[in-house]
N, C-alpha and C. Protein backbone atom coordinates (compact mmCIF):
# COMPACT_ATOMS: atom_id res chain seq x y z
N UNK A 1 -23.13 -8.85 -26.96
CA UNK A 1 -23.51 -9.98 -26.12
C UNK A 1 -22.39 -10.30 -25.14
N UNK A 2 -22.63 -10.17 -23.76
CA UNK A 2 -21.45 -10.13 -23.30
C UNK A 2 -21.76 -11.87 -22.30
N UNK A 3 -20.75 -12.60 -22.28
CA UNK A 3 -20.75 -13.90 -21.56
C UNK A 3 -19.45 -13.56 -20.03
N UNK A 4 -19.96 -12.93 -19.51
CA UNK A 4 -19.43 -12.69 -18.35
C UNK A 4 -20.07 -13.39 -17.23
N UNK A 5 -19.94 -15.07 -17.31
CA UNK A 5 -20.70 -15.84 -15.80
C UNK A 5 -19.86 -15.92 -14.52
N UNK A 6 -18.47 -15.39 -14.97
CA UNK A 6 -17.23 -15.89 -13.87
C UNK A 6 -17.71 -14.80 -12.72
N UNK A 7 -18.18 -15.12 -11.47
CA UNK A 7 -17.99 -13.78 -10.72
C UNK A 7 -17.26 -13.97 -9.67
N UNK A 8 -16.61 -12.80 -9.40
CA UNK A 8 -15.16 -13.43 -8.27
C UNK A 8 -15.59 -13.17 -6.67
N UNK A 9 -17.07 -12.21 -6.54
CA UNK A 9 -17.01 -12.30 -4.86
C UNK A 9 -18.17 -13.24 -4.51
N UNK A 10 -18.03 -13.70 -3.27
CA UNK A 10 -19.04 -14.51 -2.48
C UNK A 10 -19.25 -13.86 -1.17
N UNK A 11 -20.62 -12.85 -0.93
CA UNK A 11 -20.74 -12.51 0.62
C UNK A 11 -21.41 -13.10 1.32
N UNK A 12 -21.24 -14.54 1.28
CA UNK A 12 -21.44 -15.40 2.39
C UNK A 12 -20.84 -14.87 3.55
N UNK A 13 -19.61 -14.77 3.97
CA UNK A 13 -18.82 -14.48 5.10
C UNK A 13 -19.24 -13.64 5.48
N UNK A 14 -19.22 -12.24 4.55
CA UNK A 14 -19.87 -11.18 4.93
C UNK A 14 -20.78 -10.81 5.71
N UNK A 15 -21.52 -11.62 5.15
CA UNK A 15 -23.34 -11.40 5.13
C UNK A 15 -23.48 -12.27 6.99
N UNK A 16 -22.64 -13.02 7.63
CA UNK A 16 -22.48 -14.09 8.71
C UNK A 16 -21.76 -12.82 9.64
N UNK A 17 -20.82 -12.17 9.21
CA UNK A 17 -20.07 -11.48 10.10
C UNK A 17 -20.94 -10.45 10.14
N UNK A 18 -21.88 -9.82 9.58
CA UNK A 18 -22.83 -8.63 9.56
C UNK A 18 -23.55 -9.27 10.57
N UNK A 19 -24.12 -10.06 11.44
CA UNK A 19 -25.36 -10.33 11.97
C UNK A 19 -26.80 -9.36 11.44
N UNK A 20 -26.54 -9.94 9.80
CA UNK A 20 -28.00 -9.01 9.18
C UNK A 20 -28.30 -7.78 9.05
N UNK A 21 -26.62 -7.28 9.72
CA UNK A 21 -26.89 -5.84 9.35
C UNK A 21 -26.39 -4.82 8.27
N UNK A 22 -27.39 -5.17 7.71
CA UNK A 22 -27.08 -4.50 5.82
C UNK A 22 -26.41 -3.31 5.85
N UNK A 23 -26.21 -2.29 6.98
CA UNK A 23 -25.27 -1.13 7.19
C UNK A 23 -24.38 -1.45 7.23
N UNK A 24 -23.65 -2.22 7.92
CA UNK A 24 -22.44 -3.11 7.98
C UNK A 24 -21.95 -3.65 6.51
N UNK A 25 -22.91 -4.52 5.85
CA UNK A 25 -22.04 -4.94 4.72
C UNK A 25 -22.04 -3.92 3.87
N UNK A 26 -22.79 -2.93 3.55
CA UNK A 26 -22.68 -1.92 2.66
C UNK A 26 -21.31 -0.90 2.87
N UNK A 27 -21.04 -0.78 4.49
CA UNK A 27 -19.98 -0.23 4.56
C UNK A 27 -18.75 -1.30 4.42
N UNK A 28 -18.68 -2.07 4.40
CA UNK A 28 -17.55 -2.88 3.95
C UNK A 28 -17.31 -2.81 2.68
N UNK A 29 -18.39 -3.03 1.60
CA UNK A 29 -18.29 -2.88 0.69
C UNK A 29 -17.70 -2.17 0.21
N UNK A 30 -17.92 -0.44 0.80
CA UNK A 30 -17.67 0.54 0.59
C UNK A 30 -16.03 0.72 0.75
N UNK A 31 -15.68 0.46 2.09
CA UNK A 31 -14.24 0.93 2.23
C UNK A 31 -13.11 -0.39 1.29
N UNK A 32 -13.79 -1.94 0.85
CA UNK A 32 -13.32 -2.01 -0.34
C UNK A 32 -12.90 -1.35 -1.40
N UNK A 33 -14.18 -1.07 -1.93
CA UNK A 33 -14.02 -0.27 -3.55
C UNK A 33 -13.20 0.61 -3.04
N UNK A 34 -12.77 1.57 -2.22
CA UNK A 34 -12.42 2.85 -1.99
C UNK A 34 -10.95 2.38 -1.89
N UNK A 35 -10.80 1.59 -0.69
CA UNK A 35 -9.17 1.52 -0.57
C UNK A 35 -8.59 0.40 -1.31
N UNK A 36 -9.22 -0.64 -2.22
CA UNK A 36 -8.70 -1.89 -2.78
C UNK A 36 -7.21 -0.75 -4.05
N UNK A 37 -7.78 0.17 -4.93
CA UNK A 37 -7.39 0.86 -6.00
C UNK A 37 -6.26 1.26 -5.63
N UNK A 38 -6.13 1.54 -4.03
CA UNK A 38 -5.42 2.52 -3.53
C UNK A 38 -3.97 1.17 -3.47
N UNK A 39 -4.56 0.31 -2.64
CA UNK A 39 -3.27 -0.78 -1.99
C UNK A 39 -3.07 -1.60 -3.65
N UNK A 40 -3.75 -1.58 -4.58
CA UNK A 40 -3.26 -1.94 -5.55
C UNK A 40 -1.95 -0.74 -6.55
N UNK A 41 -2.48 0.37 -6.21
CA UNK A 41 -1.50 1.14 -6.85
C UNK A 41 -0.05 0.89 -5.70
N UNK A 42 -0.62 0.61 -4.61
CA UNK A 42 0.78 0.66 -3.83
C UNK A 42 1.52 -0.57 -4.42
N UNK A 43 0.98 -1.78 -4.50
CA UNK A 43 1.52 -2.83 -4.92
C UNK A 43 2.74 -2.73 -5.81
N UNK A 44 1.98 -2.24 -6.97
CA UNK A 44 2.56 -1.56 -8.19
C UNK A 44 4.10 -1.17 -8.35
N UNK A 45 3.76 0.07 -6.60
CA UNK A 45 4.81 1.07 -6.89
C UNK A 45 6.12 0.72 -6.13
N UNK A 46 5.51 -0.48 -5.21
CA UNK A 46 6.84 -1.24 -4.13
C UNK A 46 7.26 -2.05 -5.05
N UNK A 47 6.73 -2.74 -5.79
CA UNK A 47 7.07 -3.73 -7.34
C UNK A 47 8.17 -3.13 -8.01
N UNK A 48 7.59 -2.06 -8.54
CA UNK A 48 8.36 -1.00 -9.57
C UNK A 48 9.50 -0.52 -8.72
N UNK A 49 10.13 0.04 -7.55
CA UNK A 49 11.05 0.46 -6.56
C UNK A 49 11.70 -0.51 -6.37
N UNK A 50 10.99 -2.31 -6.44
CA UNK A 50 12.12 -3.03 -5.72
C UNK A 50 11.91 -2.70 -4.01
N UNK A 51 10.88 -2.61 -3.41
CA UNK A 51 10.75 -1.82 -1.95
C UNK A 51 10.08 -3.19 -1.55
N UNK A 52 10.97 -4.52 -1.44
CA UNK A 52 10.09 -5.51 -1.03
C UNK A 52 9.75 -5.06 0.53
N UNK A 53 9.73 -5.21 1.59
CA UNK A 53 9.26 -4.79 2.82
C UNK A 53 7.98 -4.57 2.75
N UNK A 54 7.68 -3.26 2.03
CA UNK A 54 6.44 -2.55 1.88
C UNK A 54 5.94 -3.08 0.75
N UNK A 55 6.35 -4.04 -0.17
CA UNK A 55 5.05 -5.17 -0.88
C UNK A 55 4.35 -5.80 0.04
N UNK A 56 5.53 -6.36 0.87
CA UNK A 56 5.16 -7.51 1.68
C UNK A 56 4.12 -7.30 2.52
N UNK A 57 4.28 -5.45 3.43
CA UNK A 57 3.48 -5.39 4.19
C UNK A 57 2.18 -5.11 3.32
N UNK A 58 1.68 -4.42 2.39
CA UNK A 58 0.61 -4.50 1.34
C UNK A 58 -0.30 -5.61 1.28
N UNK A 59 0.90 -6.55 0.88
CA UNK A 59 0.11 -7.67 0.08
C UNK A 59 -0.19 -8.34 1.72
N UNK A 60 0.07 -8.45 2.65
CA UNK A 60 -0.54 -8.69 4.40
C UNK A 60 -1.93 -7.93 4.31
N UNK A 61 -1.75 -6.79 4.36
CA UNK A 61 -3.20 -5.79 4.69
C UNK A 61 -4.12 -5.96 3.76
N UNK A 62 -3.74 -6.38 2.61
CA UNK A 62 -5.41 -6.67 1.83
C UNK A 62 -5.87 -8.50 1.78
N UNK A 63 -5.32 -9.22 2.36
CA UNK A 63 -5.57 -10.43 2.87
C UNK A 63 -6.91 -10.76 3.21
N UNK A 64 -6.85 -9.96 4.01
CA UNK A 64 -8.39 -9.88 4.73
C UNK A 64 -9.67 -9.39 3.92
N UNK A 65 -9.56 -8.18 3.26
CA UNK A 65 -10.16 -7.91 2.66
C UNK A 65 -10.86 -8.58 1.62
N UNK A 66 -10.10 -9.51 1.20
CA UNK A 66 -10.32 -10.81 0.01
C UNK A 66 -11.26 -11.84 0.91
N UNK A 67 -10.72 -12.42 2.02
CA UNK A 67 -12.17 -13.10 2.63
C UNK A 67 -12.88 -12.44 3.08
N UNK A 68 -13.19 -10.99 3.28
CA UNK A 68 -14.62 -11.12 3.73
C UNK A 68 -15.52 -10.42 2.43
N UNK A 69 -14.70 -10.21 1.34
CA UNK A 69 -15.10 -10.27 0.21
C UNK A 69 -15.46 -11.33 -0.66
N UNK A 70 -14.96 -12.78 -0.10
CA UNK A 70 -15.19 -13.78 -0.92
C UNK A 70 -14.47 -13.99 -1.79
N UNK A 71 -13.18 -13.17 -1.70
CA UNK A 71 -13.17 -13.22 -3.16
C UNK A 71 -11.54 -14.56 -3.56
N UNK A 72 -12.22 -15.64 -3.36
CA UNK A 72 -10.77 -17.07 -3.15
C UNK A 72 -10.00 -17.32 -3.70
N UNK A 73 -10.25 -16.71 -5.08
CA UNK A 73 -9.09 -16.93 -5.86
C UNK A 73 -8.02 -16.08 -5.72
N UNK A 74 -8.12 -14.98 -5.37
CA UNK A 74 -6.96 -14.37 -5.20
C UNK A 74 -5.94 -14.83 -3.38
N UNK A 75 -7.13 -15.19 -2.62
CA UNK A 75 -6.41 -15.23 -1.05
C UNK A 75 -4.88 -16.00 -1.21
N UNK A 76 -4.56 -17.47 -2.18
CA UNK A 76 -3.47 -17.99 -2.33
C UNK A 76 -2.12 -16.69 -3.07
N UNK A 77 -2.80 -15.91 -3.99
CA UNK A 77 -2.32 -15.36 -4.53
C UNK A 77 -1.50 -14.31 -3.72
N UNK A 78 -2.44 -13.92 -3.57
CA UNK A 78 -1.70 -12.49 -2.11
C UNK A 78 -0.70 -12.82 -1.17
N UNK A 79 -0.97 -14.04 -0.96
CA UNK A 79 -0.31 -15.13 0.04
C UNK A 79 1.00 -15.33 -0.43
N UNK A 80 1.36 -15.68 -1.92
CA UNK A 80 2.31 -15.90 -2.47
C UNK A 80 3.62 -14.60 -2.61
N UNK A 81 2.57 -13.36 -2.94
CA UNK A 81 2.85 -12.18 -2.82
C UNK A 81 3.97 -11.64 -2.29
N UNK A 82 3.25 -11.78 -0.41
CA UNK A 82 3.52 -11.40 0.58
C UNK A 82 5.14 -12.36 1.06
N UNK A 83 4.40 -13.65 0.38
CA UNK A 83 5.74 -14.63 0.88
C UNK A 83 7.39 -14.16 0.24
N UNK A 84 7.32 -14.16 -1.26
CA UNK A 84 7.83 -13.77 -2.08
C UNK A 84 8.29 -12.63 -1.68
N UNK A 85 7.59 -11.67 -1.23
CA UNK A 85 8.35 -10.27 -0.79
C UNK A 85 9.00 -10.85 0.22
N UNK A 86 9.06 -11.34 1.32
CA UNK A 86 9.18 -11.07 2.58
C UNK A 86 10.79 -12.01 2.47
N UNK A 87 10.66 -13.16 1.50
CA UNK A 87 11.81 -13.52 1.42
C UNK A 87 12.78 -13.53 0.22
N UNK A 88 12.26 -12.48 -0.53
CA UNK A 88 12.97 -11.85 -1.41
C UNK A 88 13.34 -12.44 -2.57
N UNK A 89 12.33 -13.61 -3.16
CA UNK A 89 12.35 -14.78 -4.45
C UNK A 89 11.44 -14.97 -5.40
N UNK A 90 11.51 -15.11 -6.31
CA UNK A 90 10.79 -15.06 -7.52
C UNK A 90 10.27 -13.86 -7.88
N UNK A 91 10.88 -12.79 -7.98
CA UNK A 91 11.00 -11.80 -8.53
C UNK A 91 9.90 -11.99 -10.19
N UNK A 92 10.40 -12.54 -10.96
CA UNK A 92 10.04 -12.72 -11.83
C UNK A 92 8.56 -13.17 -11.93
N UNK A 93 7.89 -14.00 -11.11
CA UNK A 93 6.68 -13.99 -11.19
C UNK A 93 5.49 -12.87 -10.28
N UNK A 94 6.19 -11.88 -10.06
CA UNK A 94 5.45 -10.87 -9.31
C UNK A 94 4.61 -10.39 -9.94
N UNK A 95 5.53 -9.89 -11.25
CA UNK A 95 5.06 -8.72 -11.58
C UNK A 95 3.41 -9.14 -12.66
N UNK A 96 3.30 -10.17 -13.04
CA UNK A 96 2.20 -11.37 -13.52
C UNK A 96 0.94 -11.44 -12.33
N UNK A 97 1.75 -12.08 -10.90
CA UNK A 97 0.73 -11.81 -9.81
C UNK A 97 -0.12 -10.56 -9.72
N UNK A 98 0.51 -9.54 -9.45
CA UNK A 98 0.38 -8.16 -9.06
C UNK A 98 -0.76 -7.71 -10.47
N UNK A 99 -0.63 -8.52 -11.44
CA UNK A 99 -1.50 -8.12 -12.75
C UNK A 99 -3.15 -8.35 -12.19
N UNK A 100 -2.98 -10.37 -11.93
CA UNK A 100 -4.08 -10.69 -11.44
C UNK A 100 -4.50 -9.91 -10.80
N UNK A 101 -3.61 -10.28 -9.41
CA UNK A 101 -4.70 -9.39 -8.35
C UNK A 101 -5.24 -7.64 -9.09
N UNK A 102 -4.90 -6.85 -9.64
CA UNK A 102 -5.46 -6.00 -10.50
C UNK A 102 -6.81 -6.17 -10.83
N UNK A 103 -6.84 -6.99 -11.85
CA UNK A 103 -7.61 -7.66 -12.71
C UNK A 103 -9.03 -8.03 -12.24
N UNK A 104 -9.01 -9.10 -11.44
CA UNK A 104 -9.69 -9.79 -10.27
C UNK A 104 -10.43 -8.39 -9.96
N UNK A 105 -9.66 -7.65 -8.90
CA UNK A 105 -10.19 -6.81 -8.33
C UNK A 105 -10.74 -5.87 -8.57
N UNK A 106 -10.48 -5.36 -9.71
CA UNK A 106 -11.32 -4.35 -10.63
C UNK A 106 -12.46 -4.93 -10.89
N UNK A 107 -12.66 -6.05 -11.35
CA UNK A 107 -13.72 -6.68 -11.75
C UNK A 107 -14.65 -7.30 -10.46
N UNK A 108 -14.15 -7.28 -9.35
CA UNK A 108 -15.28 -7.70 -8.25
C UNK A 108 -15.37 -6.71 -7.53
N UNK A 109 -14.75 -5.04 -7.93
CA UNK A 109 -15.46 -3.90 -7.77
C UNK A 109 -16.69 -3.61 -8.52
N UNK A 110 -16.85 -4.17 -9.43
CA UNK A 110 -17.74 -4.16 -10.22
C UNK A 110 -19.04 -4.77 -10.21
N UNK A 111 -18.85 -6.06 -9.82
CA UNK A 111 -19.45 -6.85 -8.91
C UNK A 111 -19.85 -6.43 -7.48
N UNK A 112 -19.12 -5.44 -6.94
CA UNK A 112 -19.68 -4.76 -5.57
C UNK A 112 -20.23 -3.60 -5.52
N UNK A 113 -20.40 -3.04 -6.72
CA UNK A 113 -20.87 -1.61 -6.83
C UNK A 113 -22.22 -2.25 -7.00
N UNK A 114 -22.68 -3.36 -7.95
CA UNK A 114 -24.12 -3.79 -8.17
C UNK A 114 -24.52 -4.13 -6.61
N UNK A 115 -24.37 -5.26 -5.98
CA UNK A 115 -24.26 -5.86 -4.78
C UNK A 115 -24.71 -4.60 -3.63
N UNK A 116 -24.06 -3.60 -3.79
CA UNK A 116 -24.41 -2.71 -2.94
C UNK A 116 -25.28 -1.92 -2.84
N UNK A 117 -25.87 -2.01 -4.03
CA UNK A 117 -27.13 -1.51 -3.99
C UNK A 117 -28.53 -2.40 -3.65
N UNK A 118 -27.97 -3.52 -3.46
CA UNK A 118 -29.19 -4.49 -3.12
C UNK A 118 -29.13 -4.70 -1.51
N UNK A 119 -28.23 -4.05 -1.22
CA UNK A 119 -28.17 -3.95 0.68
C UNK A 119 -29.26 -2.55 0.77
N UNK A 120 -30.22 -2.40 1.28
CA UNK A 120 -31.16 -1.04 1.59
C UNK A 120 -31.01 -1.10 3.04
């Protein structure tokens, strides 16, 4: 029995910036799932190196991706991220952030793999 009601995307935005065109959000969708895994492993590996610069610029480039995904809980997060890299503080709560955003995002891939099939 699984109680999974939390869902983390909203394509409201989406669905407004598509002007109705379900090719459009399906390909958004798409280059989500595809590159979210990717800028999350980068996260990871600028984390793990100590390569703040290239957190910073990371956690910038998937910004966007989170609103037109809907997905709000993480946008502060990334935000914090990016800040944190860029001025080189709180080290210590990164590596916790960098979990979430993981987490989150795996799971509203999941949420977008269903979703995308209801765009025809």
């Amino acid at each position: 029995m699984e109680t999974k009601t939390i869902k983390h995307i909203d394509l409201t935005y989406l669905k407004q910036l598509s002007n109705g065109s379900n090719e459009f959000i399906k390909e958004m969708i798409a280059v989500f799932i595809e590159q979210t895994p990717i800028e999350i492993s980068n996260l990871e590996k600028h984390l793990n190196s100590k390569d703040w610069k290239s957190l910073r610029s990371t956690a910038h480039k998937m910004k966007p991706s989170f609103s037109f995904m809907g997905i709000k809980e993480l946008e502060s997060v990334v935000k914090l991220v990016e800040e944190y890299a860029a001025n080189e503080t709180n080290f210590d709560l990164l590596p916790g952030m960098i979990e979430k955003i993981k987490t989150v995002c795996t799971e509203a891939i999941e949420e977008l793999a269903v979703e995308k099939i209801l765009f025809v």
